[in-house]
N, C-alpha and C. Protein backbone atom coordinates (compact mmCIF):
# COMPACT_ATOMS: atom_id res chain seq x y z
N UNK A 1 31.74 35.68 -3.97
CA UNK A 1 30.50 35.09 -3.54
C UNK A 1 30.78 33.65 -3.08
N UNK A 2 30.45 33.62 -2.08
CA UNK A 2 30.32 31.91 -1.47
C UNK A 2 29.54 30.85 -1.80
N UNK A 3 29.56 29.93 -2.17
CA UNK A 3 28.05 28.91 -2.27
C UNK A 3 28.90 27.51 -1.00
N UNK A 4 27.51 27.96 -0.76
CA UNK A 4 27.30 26.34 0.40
C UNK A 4 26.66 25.35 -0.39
N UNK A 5 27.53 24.52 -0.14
CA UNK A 5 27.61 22.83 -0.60
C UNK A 5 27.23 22.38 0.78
N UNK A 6 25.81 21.13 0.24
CA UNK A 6 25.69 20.88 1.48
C UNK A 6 25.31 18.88 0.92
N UNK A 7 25.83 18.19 1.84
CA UNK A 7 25.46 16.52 1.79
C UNK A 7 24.61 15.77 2.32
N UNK A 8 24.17 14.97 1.73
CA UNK A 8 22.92 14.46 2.50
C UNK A 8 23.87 13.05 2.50
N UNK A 9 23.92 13.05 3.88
CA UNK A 9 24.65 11.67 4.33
C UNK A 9 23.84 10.44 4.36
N UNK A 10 22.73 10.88 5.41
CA UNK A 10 22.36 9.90 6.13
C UNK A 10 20.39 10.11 5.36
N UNK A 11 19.79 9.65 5.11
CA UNK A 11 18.32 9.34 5.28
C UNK A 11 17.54 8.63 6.03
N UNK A 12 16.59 8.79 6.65
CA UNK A 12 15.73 8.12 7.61
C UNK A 12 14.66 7.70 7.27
N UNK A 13 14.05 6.95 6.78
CA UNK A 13 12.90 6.18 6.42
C UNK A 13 11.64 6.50 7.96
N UNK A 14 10.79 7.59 7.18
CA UNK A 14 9.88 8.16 8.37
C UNK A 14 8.50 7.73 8.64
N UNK A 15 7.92 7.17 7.87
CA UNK A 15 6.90 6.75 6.80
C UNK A 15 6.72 5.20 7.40
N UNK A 16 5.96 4.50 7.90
CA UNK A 16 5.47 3.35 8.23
C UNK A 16 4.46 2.66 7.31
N UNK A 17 3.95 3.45 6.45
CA UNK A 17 2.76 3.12 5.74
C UNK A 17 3.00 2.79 3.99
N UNK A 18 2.48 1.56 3.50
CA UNK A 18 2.19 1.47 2.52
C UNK A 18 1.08 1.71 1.43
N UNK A 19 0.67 1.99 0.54
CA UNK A 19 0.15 1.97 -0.10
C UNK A 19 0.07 0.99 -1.67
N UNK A 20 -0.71 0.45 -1.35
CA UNK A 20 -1.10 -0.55 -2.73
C UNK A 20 -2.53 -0.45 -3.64
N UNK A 21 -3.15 -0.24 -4.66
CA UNK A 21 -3.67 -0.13 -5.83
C UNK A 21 -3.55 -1.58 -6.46
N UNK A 22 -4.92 -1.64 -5.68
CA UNK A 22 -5.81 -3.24 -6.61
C UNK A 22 -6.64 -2.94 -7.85
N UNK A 23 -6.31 -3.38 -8.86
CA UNK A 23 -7.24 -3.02 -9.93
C UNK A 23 -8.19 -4.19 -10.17
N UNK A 24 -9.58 -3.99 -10.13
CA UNK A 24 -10.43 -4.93 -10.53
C UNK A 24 -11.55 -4.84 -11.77
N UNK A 25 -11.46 -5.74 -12.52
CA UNK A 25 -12.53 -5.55 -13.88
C UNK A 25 -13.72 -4.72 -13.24
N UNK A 26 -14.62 -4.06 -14.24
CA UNK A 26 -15.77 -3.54 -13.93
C UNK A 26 -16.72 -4.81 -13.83
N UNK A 27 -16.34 -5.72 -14.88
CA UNK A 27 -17.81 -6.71 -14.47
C UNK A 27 -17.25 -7.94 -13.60
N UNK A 28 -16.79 -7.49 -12.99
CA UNK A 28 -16.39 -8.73 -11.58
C UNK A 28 -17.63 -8.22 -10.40
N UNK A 29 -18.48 -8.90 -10.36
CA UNK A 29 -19.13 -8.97 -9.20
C UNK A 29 -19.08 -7.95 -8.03
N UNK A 30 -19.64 -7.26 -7.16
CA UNK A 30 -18.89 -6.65 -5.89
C UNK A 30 -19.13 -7.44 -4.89
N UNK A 31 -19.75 -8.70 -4.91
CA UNK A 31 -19.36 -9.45 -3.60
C UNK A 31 -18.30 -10.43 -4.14
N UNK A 32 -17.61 -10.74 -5.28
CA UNK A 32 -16.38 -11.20 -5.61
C UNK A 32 -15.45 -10.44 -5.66
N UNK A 33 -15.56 -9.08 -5.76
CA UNK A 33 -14.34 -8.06 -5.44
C UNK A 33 -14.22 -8.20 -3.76
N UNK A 34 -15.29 -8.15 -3.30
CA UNK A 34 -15.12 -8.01 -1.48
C UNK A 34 -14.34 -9.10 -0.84
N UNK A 35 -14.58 -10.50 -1.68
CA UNK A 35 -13.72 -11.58 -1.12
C UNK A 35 -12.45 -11.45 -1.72
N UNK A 36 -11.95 -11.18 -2.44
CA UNK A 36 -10.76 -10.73 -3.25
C UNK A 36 -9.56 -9.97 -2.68
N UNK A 37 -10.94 -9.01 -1.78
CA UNK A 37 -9.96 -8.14 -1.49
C UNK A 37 -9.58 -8.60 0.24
N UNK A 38 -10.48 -9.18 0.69
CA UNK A 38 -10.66 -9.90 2.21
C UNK A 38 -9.40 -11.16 2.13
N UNK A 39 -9.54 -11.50 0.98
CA UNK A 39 -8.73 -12.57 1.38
C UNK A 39 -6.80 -11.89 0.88
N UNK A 40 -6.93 -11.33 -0.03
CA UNK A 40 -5.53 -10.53 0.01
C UNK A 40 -4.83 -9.68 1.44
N UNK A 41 -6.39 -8.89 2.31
CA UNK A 41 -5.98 -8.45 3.46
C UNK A 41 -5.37 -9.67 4.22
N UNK A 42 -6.06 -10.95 4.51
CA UNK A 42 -5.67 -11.61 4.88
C UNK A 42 -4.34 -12.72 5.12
N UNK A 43 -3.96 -12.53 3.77
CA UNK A 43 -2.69 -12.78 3.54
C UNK A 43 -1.50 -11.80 3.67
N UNK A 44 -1.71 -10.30 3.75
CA UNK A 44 -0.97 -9.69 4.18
C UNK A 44 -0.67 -9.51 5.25
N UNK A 45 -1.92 -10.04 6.50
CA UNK A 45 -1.49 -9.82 7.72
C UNK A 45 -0.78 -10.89 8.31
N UNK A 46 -0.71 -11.82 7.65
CA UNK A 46 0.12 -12.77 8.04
C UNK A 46 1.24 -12.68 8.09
N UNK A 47 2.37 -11.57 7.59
CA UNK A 47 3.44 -11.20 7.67
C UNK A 47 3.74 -10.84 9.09
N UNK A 48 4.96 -11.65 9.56
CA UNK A 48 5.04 -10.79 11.20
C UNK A 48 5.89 -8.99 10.87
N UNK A 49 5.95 -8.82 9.93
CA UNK A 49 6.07 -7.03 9.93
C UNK A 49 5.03 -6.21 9.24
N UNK A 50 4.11 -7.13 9.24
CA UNK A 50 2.99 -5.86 9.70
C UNK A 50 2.11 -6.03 10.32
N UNK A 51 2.38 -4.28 10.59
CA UNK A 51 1.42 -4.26 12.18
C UNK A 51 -0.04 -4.12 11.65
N UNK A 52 -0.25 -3.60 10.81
CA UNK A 52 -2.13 -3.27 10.66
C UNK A 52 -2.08 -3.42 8.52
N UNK A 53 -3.25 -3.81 8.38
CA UNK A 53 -3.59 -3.77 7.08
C UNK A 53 -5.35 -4.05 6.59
N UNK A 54 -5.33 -2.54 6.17
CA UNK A 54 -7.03 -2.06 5.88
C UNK A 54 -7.14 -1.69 4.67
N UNK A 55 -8.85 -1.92 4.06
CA UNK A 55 -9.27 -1.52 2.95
C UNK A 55 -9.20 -0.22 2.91
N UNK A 56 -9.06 0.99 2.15
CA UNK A 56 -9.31 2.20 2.76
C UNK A 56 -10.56 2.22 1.33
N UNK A 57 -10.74 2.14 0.55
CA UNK A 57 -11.61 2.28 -0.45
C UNK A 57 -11.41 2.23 -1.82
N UNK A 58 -12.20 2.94 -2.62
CA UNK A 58 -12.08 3.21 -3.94
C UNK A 58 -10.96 4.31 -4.54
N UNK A 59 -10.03 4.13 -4.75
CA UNK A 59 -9.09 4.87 -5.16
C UNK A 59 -9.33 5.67 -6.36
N UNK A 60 -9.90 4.53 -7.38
CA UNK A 60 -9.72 5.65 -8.74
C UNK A 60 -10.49 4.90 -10.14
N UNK A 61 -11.74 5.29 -10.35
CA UNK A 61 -11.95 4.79 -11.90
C UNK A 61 -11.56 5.04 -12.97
N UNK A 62 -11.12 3.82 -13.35
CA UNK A 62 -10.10 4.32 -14.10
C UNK A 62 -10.78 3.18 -15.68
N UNK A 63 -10.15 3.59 -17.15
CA UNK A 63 -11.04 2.91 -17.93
C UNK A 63 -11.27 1.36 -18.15
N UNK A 64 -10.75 1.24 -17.61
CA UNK A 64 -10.47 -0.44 -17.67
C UNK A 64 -10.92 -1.23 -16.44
N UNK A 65 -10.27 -0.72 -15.21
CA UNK A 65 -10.79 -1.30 -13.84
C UNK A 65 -11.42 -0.09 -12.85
N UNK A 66 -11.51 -0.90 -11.48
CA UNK A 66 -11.54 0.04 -10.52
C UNK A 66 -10.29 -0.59 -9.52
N UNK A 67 -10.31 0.70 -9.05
CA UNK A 67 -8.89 1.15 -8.36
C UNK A 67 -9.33 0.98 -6.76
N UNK A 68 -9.19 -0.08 -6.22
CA UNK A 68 -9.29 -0.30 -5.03
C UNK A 68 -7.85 0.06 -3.81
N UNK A 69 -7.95 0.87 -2.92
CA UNK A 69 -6.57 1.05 -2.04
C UNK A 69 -6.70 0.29 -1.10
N UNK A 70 -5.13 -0.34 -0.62
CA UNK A 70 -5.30 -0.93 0.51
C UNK A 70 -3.86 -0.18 1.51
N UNK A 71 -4.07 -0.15 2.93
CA UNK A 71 -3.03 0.65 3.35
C UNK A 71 -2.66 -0.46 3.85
N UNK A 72 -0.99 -0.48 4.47
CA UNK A 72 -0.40 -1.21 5.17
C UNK A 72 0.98 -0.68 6.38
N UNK A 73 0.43 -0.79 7.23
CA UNK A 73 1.37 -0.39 8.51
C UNK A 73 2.08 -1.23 8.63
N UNK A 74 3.47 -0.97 8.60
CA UNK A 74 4.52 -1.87 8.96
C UNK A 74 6.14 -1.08 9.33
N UNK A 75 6.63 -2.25 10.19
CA UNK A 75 8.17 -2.17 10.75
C UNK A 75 9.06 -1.69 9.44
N UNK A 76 8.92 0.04 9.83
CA UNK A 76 9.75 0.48 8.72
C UNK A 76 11.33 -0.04 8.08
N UNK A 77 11.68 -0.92 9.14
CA UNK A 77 12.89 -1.63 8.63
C UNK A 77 12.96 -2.88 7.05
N UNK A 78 11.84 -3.14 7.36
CA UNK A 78 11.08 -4.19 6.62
C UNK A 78 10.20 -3.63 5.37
N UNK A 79 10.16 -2.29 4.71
CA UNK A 79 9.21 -2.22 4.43
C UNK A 79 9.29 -2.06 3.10
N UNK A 80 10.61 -2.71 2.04
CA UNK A 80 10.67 -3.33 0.91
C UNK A 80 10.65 -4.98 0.86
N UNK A 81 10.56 -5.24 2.44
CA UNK A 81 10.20 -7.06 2.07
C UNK A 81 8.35 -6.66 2.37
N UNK A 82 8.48 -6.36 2.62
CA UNK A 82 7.24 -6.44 2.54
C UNK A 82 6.00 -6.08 1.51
């Protein structure tokens, strides 16, 4: 019987997109979560490797906070400095 051995040489990073999970207290305000989260977008786009960065929503209640997502498009070369 034969078995094929096979190598993974090379990997390609295919994936442009990040994902990040903001956790915020339940009794924080929601127009102090909204600036919170406006001004974090804001500082992320200031990176020149990335190309786009949006709220996408509520991720996840969870017991302690809420789980806010934020996505981030960026120059997959870059996308552990980032």
């Amino acid at each position: 019987m034969n078995m094929l051995v096979r190598n993974i040489d090379e990997i390609d990073v295919v994936s442009s997109s990040i994902f990040i999970t903001l956790p915020l207290p339940y009794e924080l305000p929601v127009k102090r979560a909204e600036i919170i989260i406006a001004d974090i977008l804001n500082k992320i786009k200031e990176s020149e490797n990335v190309n786009e960065c949006k709220y996408i929503g509520i991720n996840e209640l969870s017991d302690s906070s809420i789980d806010y997502l934020i996505k981030i498009d960026c120059n997959q070369l870059y996308k552990l400095q980032v």
